[in-house]
C-alpha atoms as a PDB file:
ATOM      1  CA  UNK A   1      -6.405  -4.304 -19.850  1.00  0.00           C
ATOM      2  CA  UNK A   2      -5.356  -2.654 -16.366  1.00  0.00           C
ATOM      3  CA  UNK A   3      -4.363  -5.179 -14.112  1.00  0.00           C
ATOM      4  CA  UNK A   4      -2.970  -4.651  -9.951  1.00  0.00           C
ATOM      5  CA  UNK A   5      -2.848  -7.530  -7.845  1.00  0.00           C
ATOM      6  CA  UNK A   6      -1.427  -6.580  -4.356  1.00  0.00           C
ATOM      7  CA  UNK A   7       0.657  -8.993  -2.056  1.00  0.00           C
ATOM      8  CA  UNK A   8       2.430  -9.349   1.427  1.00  0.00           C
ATOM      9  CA  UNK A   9      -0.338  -8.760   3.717  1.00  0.00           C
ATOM     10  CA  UNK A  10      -0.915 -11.289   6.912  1.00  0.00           C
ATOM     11  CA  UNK A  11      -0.708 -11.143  10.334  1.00  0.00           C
ATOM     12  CA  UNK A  12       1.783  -9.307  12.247  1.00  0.00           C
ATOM     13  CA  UNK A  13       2.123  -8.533  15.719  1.00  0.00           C
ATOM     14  CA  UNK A  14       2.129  -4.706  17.065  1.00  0.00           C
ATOM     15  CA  UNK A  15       5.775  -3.368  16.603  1.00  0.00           C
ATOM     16  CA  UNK A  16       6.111  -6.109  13.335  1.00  0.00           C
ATOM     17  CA  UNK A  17       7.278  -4.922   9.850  1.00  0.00           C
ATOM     18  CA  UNK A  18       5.159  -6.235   6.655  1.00  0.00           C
ATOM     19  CA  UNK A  19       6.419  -5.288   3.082  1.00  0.00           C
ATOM     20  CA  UNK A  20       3.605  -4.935   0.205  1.00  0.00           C
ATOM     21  CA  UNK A  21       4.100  -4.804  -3.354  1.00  0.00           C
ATOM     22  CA  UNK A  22       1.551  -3.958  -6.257  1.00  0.00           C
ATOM     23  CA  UNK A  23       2.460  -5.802  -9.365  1.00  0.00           C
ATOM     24  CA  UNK A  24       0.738  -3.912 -12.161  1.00  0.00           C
ATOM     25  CA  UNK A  25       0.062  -4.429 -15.969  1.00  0.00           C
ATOM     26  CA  UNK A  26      -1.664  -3.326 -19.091  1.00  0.00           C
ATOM     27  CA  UNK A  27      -0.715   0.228 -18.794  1.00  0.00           C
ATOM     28  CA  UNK A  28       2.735   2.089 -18.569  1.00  0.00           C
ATOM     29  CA  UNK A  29       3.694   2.830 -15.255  1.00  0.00           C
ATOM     30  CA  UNK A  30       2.037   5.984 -13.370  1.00  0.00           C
ATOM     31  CA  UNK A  31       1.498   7.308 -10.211  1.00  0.00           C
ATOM     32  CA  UNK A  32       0.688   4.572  -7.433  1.00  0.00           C
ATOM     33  CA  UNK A  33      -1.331   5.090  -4.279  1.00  0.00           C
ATOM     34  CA  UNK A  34      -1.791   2.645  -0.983  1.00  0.00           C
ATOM     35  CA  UNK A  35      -5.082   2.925   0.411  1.00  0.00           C
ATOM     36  CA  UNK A  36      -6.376   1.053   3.389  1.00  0.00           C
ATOM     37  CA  UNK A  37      -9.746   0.346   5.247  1.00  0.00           C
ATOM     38  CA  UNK A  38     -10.872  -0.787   7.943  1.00  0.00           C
ATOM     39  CA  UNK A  39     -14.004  -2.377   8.819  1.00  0.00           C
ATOM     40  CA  UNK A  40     -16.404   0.502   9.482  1.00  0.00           C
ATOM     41  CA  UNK A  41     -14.314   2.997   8.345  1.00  0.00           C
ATOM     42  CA  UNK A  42     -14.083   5.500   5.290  1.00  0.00           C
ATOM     43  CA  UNK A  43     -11.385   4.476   2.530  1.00  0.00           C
ATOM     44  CA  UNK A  44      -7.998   6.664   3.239  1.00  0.00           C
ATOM     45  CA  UNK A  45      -4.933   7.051   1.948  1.00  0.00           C
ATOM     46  CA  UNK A  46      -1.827   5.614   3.071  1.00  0.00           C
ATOM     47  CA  UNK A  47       0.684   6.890   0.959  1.00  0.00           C
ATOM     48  CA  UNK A  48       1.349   7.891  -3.166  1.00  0.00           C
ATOM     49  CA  UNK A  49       4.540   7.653  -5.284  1.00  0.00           C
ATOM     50  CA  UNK A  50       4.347   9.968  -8.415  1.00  0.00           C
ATOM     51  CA  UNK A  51       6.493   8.272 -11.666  1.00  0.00           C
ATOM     52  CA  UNK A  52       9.354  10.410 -10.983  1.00  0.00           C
ATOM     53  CA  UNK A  53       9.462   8.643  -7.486  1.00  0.00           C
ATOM     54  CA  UNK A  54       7.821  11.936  -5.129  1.00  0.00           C
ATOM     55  CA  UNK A  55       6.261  10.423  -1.940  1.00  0.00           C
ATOM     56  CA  UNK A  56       3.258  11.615  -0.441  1.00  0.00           C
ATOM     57  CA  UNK A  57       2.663  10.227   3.496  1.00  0.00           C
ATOM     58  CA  UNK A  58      -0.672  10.503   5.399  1.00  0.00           C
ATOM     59  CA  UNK A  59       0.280  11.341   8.478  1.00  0.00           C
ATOM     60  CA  UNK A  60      -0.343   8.166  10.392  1.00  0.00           C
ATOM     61  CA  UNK A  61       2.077   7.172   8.253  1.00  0.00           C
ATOM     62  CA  UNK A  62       4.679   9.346   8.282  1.00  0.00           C
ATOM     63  CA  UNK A  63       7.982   7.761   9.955  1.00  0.00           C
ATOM     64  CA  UNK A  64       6.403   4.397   9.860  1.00  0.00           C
ATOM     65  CA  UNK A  65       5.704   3.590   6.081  1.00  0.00           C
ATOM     66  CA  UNK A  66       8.209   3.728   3.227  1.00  0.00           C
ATOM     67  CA  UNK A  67       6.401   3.877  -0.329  1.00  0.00           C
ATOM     68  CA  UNK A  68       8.895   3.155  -3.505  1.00  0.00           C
ATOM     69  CA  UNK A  69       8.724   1.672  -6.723  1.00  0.00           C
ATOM     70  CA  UNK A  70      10.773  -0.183  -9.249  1.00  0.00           C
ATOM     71  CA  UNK A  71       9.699   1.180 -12.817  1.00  0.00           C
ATOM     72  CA  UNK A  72      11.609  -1.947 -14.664  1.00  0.00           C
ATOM     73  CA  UNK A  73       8.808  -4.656 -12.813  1.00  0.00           C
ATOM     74  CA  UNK A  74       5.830  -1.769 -12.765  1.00  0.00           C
ATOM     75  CA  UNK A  75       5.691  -2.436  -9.414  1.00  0.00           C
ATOM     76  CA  UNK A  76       5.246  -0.486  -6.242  1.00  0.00           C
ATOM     77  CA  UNK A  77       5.821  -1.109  -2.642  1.00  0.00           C
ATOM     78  CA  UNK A  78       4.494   0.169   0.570  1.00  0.00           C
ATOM     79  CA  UNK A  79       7.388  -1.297   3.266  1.00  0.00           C
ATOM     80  CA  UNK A  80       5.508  -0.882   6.852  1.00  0.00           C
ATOM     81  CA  UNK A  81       7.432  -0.836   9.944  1.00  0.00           C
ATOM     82  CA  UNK A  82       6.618  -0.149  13.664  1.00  0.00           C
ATOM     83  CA  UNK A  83       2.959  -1.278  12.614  1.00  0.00           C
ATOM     84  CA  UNK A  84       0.159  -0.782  15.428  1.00  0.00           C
ATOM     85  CA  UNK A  85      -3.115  -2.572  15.994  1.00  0.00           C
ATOM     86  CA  UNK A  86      -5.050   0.286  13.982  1.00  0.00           C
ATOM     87  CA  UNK A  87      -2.915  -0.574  11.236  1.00  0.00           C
ATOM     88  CA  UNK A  88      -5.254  -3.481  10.816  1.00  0.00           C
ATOM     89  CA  UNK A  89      -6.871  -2.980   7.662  1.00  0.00           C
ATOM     90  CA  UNK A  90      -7.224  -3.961   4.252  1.00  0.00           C
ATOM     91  CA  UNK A  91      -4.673  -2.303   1.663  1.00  0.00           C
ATOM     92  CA  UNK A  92      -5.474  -1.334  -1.823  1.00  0.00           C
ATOM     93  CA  UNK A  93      -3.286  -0.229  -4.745  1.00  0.00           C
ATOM     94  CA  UNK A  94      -4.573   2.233  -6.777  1.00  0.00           C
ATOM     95  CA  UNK A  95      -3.591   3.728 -10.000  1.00  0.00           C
ATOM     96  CA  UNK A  96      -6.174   6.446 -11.417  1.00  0.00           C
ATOM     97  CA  UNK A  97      -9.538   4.965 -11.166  1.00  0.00           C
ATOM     98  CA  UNK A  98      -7.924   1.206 -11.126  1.00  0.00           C
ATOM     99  CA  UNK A  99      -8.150  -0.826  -7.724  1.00  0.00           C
ATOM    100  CA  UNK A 100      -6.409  -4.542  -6.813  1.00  0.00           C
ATOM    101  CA  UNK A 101      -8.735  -6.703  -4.809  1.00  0.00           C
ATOM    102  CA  UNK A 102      -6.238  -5.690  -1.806  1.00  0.00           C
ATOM    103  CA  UNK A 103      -4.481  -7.600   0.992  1.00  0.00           C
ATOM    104  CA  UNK A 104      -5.443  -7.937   4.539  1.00  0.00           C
ATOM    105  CA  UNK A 105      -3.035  -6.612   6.989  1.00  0.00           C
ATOM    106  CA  UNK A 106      -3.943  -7.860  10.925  1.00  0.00           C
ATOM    107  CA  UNK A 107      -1.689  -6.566  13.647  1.00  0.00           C
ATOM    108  CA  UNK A 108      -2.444  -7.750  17.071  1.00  0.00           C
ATOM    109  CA  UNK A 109      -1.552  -6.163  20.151  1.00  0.00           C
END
């Protein structure tokens, strides 16, 4: 059985860092994306790390977020830095159709 439970959100103030990790099971390890959303707002993607460690960046998150993943723990991590107020969202892990319950990630001004 697929399994992601995400980790590391809280609240942060503009400028903070926060560091995420996806700890996944039941399924070798594949590629991993970072969603987020907001309240109102569409799902988008933050970022995607194929199994051969290729990084994909939207670009709201390009220069600010660092995805990467450590194949040994089947875990993935989206390190953000320089994080803004419209950062504030919640973040999902995804892997193929498979979603965590996702962490909330508040960054005041």
């Amino acid at each position: 059985q697929v399994h992601l439970v995400e980790s590391g959100g809280g609240l942060v103030q503009a400028g903070g860092s926060l560091r995420l990790s996806c700890a996944a099971s039941g399924f070798a390890f594949d590629v991993f994306s970072w969603y987020r959303q907001a309240p109102g707002n569409g799902r988008e993607l933050v970022a995607r790390i194929s199994s051969g460690g290729s990084a994909f960046y939207a670009d709201f998150a390009k220069g600010r977020f660092t995805i990467s993943r450590d194949g040994a723990k089947n875990t993935a991590y989206l390190q953000m830095d320089s994080l803004l107020p419209e950062d504030t969202a919640v973040y999902y892990c995804f892997v193929g159709n498979f979603r965590g319950r996702g962490t909330q990630v508040t960054v005041s001004s």
